[in-house]
N, C-alpha and C. Protein backbone atom coordinates (compact mmCIF):
# COMPACT_ATOMS: atom_id res chain seq x y z
N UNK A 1 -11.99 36.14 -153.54
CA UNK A 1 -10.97 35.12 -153.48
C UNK A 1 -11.37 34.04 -152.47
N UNK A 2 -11.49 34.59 -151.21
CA UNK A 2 -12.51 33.38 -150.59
C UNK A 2 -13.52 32.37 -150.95
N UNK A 3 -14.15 33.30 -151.58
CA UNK A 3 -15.26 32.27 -151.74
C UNK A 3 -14.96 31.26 -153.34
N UNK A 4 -13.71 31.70 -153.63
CA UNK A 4 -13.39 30.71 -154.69
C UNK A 4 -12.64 29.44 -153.80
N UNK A 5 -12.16 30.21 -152.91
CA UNK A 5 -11.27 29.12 -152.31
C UNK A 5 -12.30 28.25 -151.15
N UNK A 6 -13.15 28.38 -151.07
CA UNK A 6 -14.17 27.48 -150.38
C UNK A 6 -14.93 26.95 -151.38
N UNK A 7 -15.14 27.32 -152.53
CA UNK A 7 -15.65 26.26 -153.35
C UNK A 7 -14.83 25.43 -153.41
N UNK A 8 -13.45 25.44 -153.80
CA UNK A 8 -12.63 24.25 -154.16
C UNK A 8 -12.29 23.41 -152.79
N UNK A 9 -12.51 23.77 -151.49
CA UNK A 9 -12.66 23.22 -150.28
C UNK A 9 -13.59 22.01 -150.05
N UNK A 10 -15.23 22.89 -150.91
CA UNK A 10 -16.59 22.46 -150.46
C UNK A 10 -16.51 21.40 -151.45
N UNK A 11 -15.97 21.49 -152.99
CA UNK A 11 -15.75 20.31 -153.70
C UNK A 11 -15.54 18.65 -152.96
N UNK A 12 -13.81 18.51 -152.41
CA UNK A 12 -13.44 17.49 -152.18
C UNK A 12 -14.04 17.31 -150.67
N UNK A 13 -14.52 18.05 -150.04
CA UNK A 13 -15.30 17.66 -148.95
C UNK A 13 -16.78 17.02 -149.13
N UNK A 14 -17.20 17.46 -150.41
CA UNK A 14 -18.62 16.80 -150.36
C UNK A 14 -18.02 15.16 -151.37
N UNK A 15 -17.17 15.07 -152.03
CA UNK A 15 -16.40 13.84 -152.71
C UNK A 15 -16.54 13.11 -151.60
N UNK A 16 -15.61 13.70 -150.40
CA UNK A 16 -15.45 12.11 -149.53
C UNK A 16 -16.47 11.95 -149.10
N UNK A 17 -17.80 12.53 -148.47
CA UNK A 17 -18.66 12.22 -148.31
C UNK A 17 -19.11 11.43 -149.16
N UNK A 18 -19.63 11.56 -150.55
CA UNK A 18 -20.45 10.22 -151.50
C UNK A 18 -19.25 9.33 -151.47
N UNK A 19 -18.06 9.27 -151.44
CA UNK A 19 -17.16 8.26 -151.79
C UNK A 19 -17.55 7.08 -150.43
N UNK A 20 -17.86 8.14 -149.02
CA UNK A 20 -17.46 7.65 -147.50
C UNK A 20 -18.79 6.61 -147.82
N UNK A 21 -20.14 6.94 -148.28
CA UNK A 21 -21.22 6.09 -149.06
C UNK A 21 -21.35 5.33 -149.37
N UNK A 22 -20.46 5.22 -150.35
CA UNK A 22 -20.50 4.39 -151.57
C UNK A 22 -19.94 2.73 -150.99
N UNK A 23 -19.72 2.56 -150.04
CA UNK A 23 -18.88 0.55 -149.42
C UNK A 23 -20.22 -0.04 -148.90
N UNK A 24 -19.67 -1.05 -149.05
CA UNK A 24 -20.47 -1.77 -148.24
C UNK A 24 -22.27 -2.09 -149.20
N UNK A 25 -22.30 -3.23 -149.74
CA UNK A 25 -23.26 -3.11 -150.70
C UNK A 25 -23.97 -4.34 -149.89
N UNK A 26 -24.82 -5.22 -150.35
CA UNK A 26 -25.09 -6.49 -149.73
C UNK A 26 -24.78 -7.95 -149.76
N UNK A 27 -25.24 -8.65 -148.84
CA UNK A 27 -24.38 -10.13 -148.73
C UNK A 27 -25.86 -10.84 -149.05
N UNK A 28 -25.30 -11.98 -149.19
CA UNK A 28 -26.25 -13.27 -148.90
C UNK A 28 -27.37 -13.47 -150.22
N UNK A 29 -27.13 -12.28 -151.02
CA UNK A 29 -28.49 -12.24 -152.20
C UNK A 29 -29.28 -10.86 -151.67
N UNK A 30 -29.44 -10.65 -150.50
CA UNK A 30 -29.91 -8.96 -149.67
C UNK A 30 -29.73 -7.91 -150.63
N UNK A 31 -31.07 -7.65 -151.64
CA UNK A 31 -30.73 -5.99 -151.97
C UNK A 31 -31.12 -4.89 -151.05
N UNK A 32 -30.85 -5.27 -149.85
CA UNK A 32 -31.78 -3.75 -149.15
C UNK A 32 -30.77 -2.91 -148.84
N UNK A 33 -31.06 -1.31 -149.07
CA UNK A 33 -29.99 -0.84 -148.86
C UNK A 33 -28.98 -0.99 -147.68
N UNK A 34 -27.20 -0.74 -147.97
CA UNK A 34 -26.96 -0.55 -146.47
C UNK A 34 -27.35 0.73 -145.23
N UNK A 35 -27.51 -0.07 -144.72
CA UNK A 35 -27.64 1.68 -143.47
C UNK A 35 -26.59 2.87 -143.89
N UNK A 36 -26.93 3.83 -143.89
CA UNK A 36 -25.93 5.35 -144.11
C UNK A 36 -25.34 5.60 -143.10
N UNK A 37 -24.54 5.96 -143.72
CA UNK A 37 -23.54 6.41 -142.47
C UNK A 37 -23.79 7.66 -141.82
N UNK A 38 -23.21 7.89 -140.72
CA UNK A 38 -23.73 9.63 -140.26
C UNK A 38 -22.13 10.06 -140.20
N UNK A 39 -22.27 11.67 -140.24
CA UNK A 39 -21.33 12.32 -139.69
C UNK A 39 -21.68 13.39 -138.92
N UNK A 40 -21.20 13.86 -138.81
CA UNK A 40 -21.12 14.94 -137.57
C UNK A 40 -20.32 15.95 -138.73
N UNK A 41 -21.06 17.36 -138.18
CA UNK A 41 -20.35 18.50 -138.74
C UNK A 41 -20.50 20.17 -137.37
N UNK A 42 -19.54 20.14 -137.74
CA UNK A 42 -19.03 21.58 -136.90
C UNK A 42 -18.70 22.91 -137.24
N UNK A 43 -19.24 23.76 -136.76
CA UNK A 43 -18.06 25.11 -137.76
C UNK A 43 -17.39 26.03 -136.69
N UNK A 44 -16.81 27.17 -137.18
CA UNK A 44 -16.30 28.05 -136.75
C UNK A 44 -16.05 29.37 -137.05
N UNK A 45 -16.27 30.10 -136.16
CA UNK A 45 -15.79 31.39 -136.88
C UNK A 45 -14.63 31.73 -135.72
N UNK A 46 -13.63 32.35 -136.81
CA UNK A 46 -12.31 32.82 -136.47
C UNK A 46 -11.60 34.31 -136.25
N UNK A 47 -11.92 34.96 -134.77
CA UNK A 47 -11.35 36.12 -134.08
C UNK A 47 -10.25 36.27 -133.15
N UNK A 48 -9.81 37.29 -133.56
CA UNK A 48 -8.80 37.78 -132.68
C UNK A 48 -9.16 37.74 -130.98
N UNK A 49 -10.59 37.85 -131.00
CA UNK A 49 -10.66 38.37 -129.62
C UNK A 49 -10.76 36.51 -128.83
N UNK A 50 -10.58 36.09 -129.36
CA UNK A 50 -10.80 34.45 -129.03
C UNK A 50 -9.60 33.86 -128.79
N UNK A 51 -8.44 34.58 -128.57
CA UNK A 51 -7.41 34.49 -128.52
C UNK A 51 -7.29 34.71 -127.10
N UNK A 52 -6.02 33.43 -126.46
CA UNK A 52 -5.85 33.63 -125.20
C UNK A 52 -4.16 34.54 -124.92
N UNK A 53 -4.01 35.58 -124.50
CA UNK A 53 -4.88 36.52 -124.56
C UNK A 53 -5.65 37.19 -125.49
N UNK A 54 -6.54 37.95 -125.45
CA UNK A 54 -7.18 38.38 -126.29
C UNK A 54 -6.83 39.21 -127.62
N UNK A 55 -6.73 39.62 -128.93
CA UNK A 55 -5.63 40.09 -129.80
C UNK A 55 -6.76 41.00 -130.52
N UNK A 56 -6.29 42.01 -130.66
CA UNK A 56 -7.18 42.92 -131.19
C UNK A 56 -6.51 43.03 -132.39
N UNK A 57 -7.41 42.48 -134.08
CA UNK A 57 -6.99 42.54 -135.40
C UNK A 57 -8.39 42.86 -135.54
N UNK A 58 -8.32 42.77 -137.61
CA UNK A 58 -9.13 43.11 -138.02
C UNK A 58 -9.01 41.50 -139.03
N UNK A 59 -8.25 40.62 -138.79
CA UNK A 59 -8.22 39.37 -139.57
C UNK A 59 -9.14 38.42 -138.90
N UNK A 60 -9.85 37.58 -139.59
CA UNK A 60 -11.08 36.63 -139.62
C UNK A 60 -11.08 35.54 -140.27
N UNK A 61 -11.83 34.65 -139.71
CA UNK A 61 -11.83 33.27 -140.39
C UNK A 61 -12.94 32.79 -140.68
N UNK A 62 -13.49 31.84 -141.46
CA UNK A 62 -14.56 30.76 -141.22
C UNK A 62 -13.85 29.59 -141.53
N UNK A 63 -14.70 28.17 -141.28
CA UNK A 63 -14.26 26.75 -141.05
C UNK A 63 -15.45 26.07 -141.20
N UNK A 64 -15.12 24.75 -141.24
CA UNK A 64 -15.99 23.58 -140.58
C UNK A 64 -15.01 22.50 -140.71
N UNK A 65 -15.65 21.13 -139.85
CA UNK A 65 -15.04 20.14 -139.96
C UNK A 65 -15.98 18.68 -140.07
N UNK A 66 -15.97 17.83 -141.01
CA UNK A 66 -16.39 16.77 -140.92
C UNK A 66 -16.04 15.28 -140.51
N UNK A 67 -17.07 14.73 -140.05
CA UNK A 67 -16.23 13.39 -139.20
C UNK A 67 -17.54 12.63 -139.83
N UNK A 68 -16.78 11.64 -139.81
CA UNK A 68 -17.34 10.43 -139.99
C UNK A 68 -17.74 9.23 -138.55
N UNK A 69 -18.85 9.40 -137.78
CA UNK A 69 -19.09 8.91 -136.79
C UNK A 69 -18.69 7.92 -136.58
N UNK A 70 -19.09 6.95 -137.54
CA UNK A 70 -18.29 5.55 -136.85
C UNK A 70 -17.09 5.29 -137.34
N UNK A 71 -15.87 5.79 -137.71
CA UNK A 71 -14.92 5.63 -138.22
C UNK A 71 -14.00 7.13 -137.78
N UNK A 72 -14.42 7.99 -137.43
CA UNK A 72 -13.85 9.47 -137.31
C UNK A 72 -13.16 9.87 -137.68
N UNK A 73 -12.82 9.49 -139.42
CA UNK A 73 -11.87 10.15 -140.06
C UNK A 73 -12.50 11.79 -140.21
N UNK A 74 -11.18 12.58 -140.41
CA UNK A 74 -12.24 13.76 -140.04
C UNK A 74 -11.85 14.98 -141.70
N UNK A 75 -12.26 15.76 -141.99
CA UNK A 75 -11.87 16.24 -142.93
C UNK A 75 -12.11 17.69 -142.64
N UNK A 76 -12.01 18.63 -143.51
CA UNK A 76 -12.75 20.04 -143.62
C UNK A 76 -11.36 21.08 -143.70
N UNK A 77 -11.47 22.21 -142.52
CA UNK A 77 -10.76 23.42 -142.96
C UNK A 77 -10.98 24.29 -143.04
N UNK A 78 -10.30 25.55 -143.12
CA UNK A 78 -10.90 27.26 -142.85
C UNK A 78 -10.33 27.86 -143.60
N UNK A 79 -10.95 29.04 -144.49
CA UNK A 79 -10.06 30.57 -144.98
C UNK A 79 -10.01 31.71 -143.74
N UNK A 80 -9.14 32.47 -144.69
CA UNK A 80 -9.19 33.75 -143.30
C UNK A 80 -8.26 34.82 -144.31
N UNK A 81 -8.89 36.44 -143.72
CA UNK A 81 -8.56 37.04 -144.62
C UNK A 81 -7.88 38.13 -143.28
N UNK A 82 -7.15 39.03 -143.66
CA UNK A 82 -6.49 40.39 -142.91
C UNK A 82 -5.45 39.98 -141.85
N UNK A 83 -4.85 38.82 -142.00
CA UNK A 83 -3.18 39.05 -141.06
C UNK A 83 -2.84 39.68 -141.13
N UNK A 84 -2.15 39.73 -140.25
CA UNK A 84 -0.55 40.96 -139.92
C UNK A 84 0.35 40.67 -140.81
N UNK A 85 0.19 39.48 -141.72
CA UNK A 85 1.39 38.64 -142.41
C UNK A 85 1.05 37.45 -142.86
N UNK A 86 2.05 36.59 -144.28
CA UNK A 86 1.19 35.29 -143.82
C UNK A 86 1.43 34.47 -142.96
N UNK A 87 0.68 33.79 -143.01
CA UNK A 87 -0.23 32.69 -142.19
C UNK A 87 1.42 31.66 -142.10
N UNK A 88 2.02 31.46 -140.75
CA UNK A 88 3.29 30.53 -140.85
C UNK A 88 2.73 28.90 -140.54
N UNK A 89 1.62 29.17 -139.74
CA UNK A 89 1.15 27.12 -139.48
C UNK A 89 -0.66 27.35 -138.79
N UNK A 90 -0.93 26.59 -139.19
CA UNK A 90 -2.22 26.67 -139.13
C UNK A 90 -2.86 24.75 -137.92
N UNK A 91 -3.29 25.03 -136.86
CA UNK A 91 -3.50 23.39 -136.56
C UNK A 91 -5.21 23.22 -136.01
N UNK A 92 -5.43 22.56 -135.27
CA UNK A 92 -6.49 22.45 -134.73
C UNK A 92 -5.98 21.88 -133.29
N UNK A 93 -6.48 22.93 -131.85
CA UNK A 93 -5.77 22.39 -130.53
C UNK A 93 -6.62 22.23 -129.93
N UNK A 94 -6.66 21.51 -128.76
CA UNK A 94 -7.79 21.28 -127.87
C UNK A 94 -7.54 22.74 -126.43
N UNK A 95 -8.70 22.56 -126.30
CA UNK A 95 -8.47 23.37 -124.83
C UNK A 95 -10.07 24.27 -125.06
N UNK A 96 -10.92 24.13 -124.10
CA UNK A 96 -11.98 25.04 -123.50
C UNK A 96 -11.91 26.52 -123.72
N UNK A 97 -12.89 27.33 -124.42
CA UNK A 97 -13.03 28.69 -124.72
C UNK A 97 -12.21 29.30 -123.32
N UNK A 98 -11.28 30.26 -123.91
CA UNK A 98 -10.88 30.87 -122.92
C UNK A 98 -9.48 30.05 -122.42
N UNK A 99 -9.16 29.24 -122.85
CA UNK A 99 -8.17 28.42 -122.51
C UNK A 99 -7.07 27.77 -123.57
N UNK A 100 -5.75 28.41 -123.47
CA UNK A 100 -4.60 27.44 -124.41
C UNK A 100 -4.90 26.24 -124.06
N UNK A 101 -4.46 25.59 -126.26
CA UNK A 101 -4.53 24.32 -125.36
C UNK A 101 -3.29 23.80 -126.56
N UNK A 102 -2.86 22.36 -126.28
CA UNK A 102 -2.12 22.08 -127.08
C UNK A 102 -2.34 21.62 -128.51
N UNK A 103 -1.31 21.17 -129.59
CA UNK A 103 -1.85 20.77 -131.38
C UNK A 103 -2.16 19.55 -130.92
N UNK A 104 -3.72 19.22 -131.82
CA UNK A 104 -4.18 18.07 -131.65
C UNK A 104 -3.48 17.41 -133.17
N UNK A 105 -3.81 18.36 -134.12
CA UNK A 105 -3.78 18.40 -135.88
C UNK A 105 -3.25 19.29 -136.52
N UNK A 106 -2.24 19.11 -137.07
CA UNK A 106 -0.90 20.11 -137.74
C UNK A 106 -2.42 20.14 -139.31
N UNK A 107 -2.54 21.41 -139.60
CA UNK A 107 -3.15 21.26 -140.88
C UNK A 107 -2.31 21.84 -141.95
N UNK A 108 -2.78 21.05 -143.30
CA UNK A 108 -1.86 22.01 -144.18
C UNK A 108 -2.48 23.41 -144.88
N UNK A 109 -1.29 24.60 -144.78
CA UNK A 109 -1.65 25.44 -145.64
C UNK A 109 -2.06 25.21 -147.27
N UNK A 110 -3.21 26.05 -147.77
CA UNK A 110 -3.42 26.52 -148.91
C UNK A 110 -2.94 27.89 -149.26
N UNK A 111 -2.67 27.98 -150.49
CA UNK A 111 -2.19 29.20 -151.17
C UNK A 111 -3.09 29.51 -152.03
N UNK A 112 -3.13 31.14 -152.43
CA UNK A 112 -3.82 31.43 -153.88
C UNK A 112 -2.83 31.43 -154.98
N UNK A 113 -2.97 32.07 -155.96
CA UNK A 113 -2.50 32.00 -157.15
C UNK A 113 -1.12 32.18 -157.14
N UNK A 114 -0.99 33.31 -156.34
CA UNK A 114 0.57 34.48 -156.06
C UNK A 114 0.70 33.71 -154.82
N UNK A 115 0.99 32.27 -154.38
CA UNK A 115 1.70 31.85 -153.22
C UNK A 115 0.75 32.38 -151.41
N UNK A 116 0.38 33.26 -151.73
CA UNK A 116 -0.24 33.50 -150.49
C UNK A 116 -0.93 32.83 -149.53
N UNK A 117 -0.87 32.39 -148.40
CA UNK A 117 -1.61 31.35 -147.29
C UNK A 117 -2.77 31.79 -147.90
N UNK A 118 -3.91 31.27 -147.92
CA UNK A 118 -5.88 32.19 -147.73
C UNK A 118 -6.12 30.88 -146.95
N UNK A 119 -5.88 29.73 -146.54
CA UNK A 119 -6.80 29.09 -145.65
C UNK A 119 -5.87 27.67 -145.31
N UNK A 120 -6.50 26.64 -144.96
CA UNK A 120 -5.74 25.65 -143.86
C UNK A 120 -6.72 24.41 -144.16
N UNK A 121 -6.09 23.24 -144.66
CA UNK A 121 -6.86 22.22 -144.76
C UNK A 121 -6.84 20.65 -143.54
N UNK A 122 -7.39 20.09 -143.72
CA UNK A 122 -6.98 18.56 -142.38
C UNK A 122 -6.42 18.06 -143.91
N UNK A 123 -5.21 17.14 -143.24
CA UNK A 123 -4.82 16.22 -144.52
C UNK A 123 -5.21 15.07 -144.13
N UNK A 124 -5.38 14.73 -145.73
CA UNK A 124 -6.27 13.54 -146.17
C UNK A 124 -5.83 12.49 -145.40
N UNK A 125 -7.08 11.62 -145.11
CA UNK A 125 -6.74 10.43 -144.25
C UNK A 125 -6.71 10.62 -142.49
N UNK A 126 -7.03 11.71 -141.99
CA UNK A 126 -6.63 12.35 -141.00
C UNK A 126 -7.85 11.53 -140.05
N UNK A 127 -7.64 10.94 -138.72
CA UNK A 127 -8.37 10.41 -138.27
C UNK A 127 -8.68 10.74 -136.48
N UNK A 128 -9.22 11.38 -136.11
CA UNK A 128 -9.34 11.61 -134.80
C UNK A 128 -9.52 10.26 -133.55
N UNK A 129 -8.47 10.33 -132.77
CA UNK A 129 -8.82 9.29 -131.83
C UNK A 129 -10.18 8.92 -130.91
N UNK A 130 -10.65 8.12 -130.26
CA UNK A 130 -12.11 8.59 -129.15
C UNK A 130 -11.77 9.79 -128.73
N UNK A 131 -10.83 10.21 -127.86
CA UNK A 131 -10.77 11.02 -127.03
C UNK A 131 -10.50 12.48 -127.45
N UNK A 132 -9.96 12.62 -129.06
CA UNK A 132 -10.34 13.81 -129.76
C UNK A 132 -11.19 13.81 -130.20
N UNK A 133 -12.63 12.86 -130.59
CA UNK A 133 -13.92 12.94 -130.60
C UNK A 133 -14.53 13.04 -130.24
N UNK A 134 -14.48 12.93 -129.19
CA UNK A 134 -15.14 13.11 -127.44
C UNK A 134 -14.90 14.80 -127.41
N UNK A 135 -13.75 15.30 -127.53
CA UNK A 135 -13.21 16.82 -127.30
C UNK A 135 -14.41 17.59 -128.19
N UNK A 136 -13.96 16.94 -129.36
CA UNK A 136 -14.86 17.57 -130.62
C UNK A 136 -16.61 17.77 -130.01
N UNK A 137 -16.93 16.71 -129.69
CA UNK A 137 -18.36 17.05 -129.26
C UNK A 137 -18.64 17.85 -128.10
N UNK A 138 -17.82 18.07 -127.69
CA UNK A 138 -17.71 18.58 -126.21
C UNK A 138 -17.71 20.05 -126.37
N UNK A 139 -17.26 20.24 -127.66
CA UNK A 139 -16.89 21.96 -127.50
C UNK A 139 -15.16 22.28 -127.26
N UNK A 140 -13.74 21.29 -127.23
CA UNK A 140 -13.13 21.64 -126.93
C UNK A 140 -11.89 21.77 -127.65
N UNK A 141 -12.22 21.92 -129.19
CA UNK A 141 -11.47 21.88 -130.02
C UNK A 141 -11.28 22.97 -131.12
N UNK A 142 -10.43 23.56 -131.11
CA UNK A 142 -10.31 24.80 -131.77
C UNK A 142 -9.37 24.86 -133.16
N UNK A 143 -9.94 25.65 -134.32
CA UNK A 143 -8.99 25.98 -134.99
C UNK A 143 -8.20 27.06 -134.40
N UNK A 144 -6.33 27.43 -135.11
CA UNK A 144 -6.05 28.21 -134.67
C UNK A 144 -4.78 28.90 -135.77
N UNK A 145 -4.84 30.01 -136.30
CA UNK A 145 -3.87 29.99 -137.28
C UNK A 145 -2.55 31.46 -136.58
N UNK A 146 -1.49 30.81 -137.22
CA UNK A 146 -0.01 31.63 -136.54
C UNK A 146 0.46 32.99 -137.66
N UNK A 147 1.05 33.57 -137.56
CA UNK A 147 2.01 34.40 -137.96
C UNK A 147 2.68 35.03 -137.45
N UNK A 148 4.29 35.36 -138.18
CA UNK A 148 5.47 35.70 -137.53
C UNK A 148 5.19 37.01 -136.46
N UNK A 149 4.22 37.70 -136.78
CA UNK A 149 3.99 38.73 -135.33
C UNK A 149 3.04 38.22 -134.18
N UNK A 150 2.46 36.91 -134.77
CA UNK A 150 1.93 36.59 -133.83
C UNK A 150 1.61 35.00 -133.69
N UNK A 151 3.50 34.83 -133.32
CA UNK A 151 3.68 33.17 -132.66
C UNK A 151 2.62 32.46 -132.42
N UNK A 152 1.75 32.79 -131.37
CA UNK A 152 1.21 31.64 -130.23
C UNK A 152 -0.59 32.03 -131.27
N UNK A 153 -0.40 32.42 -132.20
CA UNK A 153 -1.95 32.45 -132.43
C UNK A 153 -2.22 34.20 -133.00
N UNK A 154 -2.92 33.85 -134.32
CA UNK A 154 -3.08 35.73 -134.20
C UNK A 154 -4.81 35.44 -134.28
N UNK A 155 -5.61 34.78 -135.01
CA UNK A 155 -6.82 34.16 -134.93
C UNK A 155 -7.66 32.62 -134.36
N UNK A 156 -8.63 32.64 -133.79
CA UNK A 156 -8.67 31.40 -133.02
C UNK A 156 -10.20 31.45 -133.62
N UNK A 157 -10.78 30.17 -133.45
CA UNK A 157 -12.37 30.08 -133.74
C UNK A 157 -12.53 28.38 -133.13
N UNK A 158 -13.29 28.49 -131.86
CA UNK A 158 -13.55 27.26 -131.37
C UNK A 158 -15.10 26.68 -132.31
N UNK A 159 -14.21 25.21 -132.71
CA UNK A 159 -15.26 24.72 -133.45
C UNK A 159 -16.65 23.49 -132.86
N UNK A 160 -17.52 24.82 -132.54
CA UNK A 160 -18.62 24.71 -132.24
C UNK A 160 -19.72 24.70 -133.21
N UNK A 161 -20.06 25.00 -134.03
CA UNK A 161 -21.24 25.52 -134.59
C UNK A 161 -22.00 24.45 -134.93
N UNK A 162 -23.16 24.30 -134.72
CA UNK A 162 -23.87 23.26 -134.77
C UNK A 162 -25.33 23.38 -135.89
N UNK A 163 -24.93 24.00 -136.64
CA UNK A 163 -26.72 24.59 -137.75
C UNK A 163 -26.30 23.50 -138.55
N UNK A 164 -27.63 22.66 -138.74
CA UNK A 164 -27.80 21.69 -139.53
C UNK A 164 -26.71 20.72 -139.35
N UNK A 165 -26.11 20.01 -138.16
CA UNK A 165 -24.94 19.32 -138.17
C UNK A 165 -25.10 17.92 -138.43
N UNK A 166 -25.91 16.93 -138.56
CA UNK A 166 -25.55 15.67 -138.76
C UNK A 166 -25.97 15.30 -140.22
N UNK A 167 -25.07 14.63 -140.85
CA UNK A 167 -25.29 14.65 -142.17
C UNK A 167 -24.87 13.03 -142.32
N UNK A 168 -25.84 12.42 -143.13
CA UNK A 168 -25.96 11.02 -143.71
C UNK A 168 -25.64 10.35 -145.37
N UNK A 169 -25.11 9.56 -145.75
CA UNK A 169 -25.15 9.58 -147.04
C UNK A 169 -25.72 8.43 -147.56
N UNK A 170 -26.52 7.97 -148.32
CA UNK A 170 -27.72 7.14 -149.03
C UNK A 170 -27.38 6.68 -150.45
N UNK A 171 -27.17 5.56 -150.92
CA UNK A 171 -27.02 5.39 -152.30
C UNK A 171 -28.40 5.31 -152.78
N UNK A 172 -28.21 5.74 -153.90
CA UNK A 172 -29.46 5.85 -154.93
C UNK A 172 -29.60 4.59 -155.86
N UNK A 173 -30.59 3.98 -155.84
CA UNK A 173 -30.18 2.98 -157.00
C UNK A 173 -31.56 2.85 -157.78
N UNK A 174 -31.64 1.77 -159.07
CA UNK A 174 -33.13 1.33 -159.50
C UNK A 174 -33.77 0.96 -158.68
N UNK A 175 -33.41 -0.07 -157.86
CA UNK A 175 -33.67 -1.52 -157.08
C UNK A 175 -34.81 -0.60 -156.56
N UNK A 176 -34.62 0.55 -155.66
CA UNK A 176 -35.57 1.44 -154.75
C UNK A 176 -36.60 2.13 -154.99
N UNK A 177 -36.48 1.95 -156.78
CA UNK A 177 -37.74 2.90 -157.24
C UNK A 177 -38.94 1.56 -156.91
N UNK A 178 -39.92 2.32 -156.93
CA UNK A 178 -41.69 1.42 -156.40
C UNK A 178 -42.01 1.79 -157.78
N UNK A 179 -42.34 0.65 -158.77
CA UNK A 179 -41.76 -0.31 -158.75
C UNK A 179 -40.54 -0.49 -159.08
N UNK A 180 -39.28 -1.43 -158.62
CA UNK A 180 -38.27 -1.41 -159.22
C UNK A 180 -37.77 -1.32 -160.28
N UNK A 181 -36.98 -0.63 -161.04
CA UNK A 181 -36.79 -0.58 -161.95
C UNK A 181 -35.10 -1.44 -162.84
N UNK A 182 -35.20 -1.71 -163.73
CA UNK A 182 -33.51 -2.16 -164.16
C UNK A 182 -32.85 -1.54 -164.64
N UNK A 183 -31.97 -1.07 -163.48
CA UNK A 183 -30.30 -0.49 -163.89
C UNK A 183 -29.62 -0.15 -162.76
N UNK A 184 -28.13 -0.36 -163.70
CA UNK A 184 -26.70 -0.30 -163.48
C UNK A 184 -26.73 1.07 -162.39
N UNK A 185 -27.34 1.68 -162.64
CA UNK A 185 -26.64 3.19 -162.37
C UNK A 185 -26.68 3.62 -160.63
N UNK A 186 -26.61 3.84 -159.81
CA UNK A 186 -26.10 4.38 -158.67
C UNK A 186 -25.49 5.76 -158.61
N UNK A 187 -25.91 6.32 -157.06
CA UNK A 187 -25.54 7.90 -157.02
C UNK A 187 -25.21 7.79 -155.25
N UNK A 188 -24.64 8.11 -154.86
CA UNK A 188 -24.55 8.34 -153.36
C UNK A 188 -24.87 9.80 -153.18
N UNK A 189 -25.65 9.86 -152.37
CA UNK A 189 -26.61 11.16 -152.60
C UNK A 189 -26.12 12.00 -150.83
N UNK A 190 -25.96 12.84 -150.73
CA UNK A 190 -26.24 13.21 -149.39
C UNK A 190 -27.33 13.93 -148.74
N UNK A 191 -27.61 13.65 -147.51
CA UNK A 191 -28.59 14.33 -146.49
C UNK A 191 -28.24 14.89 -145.50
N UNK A 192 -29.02 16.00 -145.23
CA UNK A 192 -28.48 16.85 -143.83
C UNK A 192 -29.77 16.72 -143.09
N UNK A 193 -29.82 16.51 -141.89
CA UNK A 193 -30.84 16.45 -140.96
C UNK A 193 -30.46 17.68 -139.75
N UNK A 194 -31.27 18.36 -139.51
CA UNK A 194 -31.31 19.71 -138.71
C UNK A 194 -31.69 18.70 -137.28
N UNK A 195 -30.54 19.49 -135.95
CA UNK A 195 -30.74 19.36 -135.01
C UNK A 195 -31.67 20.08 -134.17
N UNK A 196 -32.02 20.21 -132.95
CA UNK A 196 -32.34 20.87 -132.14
C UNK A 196 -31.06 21.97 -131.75
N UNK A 197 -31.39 23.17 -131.40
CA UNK A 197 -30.14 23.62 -131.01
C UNK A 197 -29.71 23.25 -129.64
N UNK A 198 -28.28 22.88 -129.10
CA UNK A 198 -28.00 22.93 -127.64
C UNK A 198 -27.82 23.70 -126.68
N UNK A 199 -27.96 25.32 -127.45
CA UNK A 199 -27.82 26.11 -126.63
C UNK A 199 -29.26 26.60 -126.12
């Protein structure tokens, strides 16, 4: 069930990416492409023991989140399987491993078939300020999902993860084939470029 429900996640997340692509064409008579945009990507994994205080379950999460660097609209989202119950609100808060912190981002629940929470999305359009982008790079921003036995948090996963995080998107066109070729057609393609790790 997860991994159906992260396909349909990984769908409209890789959409806004070619869509985030696709502006901005050229002026003046200029076919050269425009510059790509970058984003930034993050993930998470989601434990009990990451919980301030610490919560001993057997429920788990994964996540990621995407931003759009120069614009920081941000997108993404997590499943999670084994609550105590379902899932009553799901957000993204700031505050340092080891530390409550307050909702930066109310996210919305997803359901499966039979109504059930399985995961937590950013709603569309959702845009992080500098200073929650700043958090974000910093390490200080966490998913965090609730249920009725456990108010203040029953799973937490600070979204850190950094494998393969900056990702670019490139339109494809004729114009670029050597030699150029004629046509209509266009693709906004994406790229992931592997970091160094920071740890």
């Amino acid at each position: 069930m997860t991994g159906k429900w992260m396909a349909r996640i990984a769908a409209p997340v890789l959409a806004l990416l070619m869509i985030a692509g696709c502006g901005g064409g050229s002026s003046g008579g200029d076919d050269s492409p425009a510059p790509p945009q970058t984003f930034v990507v993050r993930t998470a994994a989601l434990t009990g023991a990451q919980e301030v205080p610490a919560l001993a379950t057997d429920a788990a999460g994964k996540g990621a989140v995407v931003v759009n660097a120069a614009t920081r609209e941000i997108s993404g989202g997590f499943t999670f399987t084994g609550l105590s119950g379902n899932a009553t609100a799901a957000h993204i808060h700031k505050g340092a491993v080891g530390v409550a912190g307050g909702v930066e981002i109310g996210l919305t629940l997803v359901t499966d078939s039979g109504g059930v929470p399985v995961g937590a999305i950013v709603p569309a359009g959702a845009t992080l300020t500098q200073a929650q982008y700043d958090s974000l790079l910093a390490g200080e921003l966490y998913f965090n999902v609730h249920t009725a036995a456990n108010g203040t948090g029953e799973i937490r996963g600070q979204i850190t993860g950094q494998g393969g995080n900056v990702a670019a998107v490139a339109t494809i066109s004729g114009a670029q084939e050597v030699p150029a070729v004629s046509s209509a057609a266009t693709l906004p393609r994406l790229k992931r470029f592997a970091l160094p790790s920071s740890r």
